[in-house]
PDB file of N, CA and C in Angstrom:
ATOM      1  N   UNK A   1     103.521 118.525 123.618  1.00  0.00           N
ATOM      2  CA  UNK A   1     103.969 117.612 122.607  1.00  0.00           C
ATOM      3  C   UNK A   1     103.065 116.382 122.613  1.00  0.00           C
ATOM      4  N   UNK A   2     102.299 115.847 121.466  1.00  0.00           N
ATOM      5  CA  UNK A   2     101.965 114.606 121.423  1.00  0.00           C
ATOM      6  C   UNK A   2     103.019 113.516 121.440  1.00  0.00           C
ATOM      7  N   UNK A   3     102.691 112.430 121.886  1.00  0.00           N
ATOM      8  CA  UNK A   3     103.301 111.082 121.546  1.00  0.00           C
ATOM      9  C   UNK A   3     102.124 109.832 121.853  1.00  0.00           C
ATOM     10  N   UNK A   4     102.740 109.049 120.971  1.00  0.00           N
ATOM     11  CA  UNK A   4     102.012 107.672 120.762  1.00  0.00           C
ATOM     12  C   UNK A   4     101.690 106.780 122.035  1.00  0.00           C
ATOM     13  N   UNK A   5     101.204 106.197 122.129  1.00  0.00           N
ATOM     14  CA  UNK A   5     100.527 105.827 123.336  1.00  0.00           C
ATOM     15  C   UNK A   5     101.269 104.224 123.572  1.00  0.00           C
ATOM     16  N   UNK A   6     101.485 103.483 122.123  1.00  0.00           N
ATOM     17  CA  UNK A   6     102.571 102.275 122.238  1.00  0.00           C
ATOM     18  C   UNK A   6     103.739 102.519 121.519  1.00  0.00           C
ATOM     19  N   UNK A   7     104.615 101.951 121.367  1.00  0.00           N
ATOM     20  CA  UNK A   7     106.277 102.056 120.870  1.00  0.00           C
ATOM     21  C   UNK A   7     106.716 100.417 120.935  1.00  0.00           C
ATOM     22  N   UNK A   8     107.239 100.654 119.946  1.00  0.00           N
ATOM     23  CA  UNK A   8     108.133  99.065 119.842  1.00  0.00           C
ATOM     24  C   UNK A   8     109.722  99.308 120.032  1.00  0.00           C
ATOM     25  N   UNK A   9     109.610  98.692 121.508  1.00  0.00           N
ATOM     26  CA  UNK A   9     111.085  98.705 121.293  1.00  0.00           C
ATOM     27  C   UNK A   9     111.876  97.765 122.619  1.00  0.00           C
ATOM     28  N   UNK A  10     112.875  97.857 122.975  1.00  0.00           N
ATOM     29  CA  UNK A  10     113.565  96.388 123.542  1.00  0.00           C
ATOM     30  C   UNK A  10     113.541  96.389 124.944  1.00  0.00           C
ATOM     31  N   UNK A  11     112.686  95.066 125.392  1.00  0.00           N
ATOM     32  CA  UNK A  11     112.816  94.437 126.417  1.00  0.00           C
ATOM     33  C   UNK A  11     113.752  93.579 127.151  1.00  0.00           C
ATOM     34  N   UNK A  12     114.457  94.114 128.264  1.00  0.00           N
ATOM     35  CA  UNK A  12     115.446  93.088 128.883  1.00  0.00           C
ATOM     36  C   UNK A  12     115.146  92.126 129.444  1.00  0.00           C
ATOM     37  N   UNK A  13     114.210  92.007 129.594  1.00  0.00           N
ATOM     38  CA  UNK A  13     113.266  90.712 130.186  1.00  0.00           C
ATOM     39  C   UNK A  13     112.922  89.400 129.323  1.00  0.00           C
ATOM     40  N   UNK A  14     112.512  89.715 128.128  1.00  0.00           N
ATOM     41  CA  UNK A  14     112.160  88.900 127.103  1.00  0.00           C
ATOM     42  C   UNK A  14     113.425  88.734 126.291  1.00  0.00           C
ATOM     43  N   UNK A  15     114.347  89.838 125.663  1.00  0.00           N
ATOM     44  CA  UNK A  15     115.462  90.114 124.837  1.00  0.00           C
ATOM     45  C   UNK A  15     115.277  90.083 124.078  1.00  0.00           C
ATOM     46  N   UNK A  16     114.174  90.729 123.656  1.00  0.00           N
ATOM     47  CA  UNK A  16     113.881  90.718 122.110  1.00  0.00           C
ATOM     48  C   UNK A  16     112.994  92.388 121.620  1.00  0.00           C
ATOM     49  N   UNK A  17     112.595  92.530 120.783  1.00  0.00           N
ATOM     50  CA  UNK A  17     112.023  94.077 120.684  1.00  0.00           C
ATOM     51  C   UNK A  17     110.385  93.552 120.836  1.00  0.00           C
ATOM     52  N   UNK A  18     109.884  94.643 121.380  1.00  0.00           N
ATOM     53  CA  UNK A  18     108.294  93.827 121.944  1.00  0.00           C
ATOM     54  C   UNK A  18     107.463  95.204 121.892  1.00  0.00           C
ATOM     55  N   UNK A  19     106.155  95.384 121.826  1.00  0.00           N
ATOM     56  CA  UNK A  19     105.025  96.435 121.875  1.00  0.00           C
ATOM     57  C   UNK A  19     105.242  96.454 123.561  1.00  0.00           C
ATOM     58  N   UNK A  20     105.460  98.108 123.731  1.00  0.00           N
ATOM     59  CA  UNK A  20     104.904  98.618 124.617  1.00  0.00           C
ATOM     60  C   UNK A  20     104.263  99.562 125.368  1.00  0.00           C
ATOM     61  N   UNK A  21     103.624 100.179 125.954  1.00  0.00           N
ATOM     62  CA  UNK A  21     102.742 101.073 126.198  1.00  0.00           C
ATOM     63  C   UNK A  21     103.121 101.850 127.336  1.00  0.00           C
ATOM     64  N   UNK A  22     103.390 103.152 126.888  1.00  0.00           N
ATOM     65  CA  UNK A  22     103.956 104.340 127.246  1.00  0.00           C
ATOM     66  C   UNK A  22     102.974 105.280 127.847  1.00  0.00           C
ATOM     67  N   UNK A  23     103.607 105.406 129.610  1.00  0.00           N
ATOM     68  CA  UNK A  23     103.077 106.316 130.559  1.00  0.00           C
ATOM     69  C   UNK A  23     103.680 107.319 131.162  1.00  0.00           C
ATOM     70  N   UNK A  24     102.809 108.062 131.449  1.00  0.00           N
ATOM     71  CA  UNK A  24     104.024 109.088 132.455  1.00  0.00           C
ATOM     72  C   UNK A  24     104.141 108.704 133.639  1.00  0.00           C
ATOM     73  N   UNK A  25     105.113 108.802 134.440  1.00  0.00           N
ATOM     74  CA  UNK A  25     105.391 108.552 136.176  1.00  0.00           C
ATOM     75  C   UNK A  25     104.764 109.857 136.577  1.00  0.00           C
ATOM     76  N   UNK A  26     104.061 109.328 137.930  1.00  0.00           N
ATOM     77  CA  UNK A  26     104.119 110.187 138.451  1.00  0.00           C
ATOM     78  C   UNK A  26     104.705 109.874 140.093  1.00  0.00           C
ATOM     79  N   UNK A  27     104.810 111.322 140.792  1.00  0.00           N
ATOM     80  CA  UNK A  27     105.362 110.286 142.234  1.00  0.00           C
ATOM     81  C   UNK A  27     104.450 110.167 143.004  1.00  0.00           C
ATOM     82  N   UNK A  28     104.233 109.261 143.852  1.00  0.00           N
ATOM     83  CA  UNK A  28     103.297 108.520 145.447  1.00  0.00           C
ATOM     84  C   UNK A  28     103.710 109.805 146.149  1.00  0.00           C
ATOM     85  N   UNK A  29     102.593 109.439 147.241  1.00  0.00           N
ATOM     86  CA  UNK A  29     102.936 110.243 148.161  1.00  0.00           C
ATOM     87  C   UNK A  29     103.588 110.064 149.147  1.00  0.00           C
ATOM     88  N   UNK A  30     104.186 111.143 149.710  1.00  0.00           N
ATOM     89  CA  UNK A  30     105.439 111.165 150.729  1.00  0.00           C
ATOM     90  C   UNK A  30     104.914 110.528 152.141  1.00  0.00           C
ATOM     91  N   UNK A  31     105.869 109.356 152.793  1.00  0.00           N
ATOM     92  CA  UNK A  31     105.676 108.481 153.563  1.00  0.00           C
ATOM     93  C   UNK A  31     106.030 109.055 155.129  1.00  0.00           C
ATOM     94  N   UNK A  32     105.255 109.298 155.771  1.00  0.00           N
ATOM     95  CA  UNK A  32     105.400 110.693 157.116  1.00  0.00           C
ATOM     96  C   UNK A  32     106.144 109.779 157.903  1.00  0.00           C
ATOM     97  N   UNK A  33     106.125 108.901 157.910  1.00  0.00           N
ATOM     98  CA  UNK A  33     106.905 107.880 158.870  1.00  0.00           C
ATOM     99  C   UNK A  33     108.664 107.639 158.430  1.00  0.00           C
ATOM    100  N   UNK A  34     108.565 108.051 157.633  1.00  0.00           N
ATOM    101  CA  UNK A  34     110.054 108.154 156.640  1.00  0.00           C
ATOM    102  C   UNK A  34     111.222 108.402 156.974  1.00  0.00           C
ATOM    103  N   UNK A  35     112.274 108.198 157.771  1.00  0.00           N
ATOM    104  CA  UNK A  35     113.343 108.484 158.232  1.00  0.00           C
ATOM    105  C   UNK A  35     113.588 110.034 158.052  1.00  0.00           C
ATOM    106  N   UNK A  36     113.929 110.628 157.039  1.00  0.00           N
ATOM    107  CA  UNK A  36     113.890 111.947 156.602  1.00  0.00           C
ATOM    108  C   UNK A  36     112.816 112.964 156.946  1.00  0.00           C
ATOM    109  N   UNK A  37     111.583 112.262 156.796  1.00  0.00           N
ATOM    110  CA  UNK A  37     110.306 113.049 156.845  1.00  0.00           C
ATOM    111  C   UNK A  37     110.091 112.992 158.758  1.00  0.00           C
ATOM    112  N   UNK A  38     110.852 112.608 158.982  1.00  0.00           N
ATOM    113  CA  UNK A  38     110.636 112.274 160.927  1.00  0.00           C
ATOM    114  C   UNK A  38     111.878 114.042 161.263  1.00  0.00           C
ATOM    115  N   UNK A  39     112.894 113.602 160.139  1.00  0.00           N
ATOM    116  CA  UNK A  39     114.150 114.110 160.852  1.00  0.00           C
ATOM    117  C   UNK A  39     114.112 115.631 160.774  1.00  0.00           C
ATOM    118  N   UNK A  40     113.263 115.702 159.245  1.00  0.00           N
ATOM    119  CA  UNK A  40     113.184 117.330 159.097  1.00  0.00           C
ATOM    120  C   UNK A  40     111.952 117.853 160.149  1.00  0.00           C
ATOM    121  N   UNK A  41     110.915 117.375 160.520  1.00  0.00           N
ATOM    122  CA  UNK A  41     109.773 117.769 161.543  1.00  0.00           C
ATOM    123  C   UNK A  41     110.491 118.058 162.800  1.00  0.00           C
ATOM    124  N   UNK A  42     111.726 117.144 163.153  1.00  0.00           N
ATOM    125  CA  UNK A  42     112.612 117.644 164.041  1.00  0.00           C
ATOM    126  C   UNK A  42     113.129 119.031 164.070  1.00  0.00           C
ATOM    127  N   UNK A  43     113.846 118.823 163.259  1.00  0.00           N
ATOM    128  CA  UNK A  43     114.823 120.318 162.952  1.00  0.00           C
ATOM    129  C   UNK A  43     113.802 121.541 162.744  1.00  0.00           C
ATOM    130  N   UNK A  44     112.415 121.410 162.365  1.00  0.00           N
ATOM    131  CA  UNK A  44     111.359 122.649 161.915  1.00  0.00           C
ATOM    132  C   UNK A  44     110.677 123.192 163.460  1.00  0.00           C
ATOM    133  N   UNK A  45     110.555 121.726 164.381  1.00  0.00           N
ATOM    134  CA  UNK A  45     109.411 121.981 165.320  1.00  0.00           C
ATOM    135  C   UNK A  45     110.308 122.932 166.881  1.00  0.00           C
ATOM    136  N   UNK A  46     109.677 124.006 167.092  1.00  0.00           N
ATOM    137  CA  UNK A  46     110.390 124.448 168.187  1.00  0.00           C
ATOM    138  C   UNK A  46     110.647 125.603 167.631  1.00  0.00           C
ATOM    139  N   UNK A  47     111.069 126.708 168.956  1.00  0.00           N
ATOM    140  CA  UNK A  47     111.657 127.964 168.157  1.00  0.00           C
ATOM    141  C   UNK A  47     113.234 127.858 167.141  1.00  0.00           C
ATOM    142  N   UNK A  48     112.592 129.208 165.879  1.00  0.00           N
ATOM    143  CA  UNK A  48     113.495 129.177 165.363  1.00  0.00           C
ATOM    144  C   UNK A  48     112.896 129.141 163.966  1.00  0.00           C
ATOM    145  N   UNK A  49     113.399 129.356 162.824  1.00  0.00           N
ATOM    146  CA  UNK A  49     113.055 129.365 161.695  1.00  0.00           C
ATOM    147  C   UNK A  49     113.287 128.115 160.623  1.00  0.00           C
ATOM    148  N   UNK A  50     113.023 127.947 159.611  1.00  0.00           N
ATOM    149  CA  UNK A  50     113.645 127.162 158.616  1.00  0.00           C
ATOM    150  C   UNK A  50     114.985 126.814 158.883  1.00  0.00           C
ATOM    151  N   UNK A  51     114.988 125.283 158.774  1.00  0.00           N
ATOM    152  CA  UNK A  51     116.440 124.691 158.558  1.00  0.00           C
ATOM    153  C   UNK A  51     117.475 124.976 157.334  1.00  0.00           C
ATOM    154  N   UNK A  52     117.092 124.796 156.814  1.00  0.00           N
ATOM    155  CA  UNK A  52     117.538 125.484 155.049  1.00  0.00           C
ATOM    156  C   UNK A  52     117.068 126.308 154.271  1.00  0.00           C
ATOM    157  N   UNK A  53     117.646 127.202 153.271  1.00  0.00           N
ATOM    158  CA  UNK A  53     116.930 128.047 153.003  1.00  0.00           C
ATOM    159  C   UNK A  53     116.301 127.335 151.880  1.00  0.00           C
ATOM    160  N   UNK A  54     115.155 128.166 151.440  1.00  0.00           N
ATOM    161  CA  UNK A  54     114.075 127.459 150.528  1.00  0.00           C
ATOM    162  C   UNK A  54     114.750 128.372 149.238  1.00  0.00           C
ATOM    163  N   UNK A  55     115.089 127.011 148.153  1.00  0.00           N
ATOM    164  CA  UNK A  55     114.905 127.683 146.682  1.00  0.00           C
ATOM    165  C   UNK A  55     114.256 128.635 145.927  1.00  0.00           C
ATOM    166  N   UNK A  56     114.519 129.780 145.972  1.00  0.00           N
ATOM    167  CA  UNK A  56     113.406 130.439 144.722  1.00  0.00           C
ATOM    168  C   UNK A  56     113.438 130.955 143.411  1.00  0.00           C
ATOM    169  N   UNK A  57     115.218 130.891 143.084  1.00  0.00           N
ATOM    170  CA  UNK A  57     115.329 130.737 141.834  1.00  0.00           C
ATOM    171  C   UNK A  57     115.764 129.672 141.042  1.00  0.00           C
ATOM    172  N   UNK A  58     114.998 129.519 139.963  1.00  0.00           N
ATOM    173  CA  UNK A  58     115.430 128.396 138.998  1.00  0.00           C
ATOM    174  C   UNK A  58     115.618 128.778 137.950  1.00  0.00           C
ATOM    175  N   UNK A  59     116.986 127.816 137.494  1.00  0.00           N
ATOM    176  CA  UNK A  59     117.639 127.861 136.090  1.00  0.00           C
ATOM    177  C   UNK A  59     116.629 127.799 135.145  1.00  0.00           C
ATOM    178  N   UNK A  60     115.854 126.176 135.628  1.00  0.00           N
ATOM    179  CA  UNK A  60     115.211 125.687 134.476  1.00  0.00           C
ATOM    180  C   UNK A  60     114.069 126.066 134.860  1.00  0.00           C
ATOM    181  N   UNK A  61     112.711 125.916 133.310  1.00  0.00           N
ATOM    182  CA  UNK A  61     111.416 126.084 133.443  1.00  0.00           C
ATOM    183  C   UNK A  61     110.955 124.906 133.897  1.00  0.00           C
ATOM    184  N   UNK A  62     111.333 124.095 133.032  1.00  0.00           N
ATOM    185  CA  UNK A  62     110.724 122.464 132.989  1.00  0.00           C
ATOM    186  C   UNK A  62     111.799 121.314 133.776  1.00  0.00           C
ATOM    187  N   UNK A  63     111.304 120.218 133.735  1.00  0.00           N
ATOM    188  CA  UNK A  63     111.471 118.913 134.109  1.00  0.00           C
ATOM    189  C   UNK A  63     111.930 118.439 133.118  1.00  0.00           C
ATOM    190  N   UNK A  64     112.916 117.341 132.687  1.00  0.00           N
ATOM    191  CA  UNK A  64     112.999 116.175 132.057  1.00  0.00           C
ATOM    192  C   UNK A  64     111.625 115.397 132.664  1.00  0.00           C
ATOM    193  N   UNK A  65     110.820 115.091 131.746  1.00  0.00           N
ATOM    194  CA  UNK A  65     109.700 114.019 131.991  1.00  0.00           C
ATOM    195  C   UNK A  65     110.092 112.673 131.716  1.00  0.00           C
ATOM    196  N   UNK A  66     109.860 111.919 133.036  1.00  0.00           N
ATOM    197  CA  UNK A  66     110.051 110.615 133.337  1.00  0.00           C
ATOM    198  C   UNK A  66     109.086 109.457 132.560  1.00  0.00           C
ATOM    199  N   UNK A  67     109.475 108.371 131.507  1.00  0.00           N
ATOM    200  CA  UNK A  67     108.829 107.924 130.392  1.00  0.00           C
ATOM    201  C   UNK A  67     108.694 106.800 131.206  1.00  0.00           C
ATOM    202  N   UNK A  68     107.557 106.185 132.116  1.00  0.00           N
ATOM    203  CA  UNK A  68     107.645 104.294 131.757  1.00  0.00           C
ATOM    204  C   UNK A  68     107.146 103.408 130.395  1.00  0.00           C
ATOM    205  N   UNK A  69     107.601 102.813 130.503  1.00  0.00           N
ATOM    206  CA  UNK A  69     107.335 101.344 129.047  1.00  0.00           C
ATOM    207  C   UNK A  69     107.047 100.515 130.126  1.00  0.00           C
ATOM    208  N   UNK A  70     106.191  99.725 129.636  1.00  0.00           N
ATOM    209  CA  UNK A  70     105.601  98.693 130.065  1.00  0.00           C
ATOM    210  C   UNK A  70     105.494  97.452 128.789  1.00  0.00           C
ATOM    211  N   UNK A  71     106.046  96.592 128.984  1.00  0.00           N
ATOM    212  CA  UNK A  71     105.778  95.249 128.031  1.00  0.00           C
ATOM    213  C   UNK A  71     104.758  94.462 128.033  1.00  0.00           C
ATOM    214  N   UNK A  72     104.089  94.588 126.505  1.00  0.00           N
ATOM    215  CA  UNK A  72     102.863  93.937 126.576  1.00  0.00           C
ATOM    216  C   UNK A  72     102.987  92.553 126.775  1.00  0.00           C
ATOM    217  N   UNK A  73     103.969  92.351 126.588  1.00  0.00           N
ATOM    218  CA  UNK A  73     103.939  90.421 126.426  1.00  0.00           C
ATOM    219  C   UNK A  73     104.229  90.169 127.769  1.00  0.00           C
ATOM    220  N   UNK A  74     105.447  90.722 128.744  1.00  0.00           N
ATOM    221  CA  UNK A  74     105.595  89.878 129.954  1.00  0.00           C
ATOM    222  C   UNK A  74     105.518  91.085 131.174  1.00  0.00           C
ATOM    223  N   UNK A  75     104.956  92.024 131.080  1.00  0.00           N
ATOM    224  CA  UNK A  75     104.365  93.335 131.875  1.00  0.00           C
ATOM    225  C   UNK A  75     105.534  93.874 132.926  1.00  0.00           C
ATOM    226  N   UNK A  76     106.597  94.070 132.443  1.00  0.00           N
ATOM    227  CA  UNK A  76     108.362  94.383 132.296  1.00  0.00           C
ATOM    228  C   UNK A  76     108.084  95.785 132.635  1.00  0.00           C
ATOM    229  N   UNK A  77     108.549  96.387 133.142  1.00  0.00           N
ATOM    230  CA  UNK A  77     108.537  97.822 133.335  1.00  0.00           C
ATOM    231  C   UNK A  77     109.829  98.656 133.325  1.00  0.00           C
ATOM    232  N   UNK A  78     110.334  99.600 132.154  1.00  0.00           N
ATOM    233  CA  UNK A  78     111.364 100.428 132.133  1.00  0.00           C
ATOM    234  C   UNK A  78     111.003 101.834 132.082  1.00  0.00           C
ATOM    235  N   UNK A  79     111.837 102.533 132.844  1.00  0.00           N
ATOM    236  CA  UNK A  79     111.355 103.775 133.190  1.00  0.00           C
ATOM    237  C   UNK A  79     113.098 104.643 132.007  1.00  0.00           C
ATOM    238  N   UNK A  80     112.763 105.827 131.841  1.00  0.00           N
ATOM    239  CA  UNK A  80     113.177 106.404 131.020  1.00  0.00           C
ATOM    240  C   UNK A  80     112.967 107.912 131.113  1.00  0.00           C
ATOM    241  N   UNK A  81     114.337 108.779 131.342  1.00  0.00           N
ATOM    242  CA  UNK A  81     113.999 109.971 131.108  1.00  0.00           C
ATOM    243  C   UNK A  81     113.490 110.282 129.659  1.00  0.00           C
ATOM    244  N   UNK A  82     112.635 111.814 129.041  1.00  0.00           N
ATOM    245  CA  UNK A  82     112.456 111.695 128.318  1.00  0.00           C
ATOM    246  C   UNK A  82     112.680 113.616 127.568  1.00  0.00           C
ATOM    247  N   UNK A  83     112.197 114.156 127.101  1.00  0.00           N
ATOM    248  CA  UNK A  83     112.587 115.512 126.896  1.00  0.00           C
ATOM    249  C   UNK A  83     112.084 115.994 128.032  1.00  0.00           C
ATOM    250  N   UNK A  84     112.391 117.571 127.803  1.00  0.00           N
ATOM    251  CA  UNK A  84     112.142 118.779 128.319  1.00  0.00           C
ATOM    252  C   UNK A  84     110.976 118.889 128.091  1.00  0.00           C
ATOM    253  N   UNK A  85     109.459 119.238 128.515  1.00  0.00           N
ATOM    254  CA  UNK A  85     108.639 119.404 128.149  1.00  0.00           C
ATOM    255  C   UNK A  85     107.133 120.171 129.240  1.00  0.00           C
ATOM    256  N   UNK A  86     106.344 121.004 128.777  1.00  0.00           N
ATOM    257  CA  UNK A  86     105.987 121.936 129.781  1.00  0.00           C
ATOM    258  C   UNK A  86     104.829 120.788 129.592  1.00  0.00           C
ATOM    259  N   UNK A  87     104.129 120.055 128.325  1.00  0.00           N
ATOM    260  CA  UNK A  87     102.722 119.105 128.472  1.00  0.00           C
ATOM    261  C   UNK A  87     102.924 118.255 127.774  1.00  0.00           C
ATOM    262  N   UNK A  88     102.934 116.793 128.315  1.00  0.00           N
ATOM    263  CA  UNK A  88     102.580 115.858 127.389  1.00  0.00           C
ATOM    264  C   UNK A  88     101.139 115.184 127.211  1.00  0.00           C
ATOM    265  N   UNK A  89     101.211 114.831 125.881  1.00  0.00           N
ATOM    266  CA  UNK A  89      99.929 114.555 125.602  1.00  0.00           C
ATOM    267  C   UNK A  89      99.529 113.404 125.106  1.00  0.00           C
ATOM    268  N   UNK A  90      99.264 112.126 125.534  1.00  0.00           N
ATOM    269  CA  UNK A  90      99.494 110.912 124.799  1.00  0.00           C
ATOM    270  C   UNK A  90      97.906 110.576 123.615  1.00  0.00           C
ATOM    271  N   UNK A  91      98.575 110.082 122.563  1.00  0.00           N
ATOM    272  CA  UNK A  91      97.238 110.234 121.284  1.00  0.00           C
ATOM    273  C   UNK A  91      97.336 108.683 121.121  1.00  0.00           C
TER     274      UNK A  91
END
């Protein structure tokens, strides 16, 4: 799917409707020091197999794709789910 690269629309920061410029999220990378990321290396390391079983079927194909806005006037950042979509393409 194409979409526009700015959008006008409302800032809670300013409170008013403002130009802003539309990205996709993506996520950082996973922090090894991480409470979780310590706890599962626990439960994996040593004899024995997987702690949980691993997913391999899925309902869905796709993701809801995660929309940020960014405000041109006071650089405001709202994040936003957005459709279903296998590619976005910003024009």
């Amino acid at each position: 799917m194409k979409m526009v690269k700015s959008v006008n629309t409302y800032c809670p920061k300013c409170k008013i409707h403002t130009e802003h410029t539309v990205t996709l999220y993506k996520k950082g990378r996973d922090s090894r020091l991480a409470e979780g990321a310590r706890r599962y290396a626990r439960k994996k390391a040593g004899y024995g197999s997987q702690p949980k079983p691993i997913q391999k079927k899925f309902a869905k194909t796709t993701k809801k794709q995660l929309l940020k806005y960014k405000c041109k006037k006071c650089g405001y950042i709202i994040q936003r789910k957005g459709l279903r979509l296998k590619k976005l393409e910003f024009m």
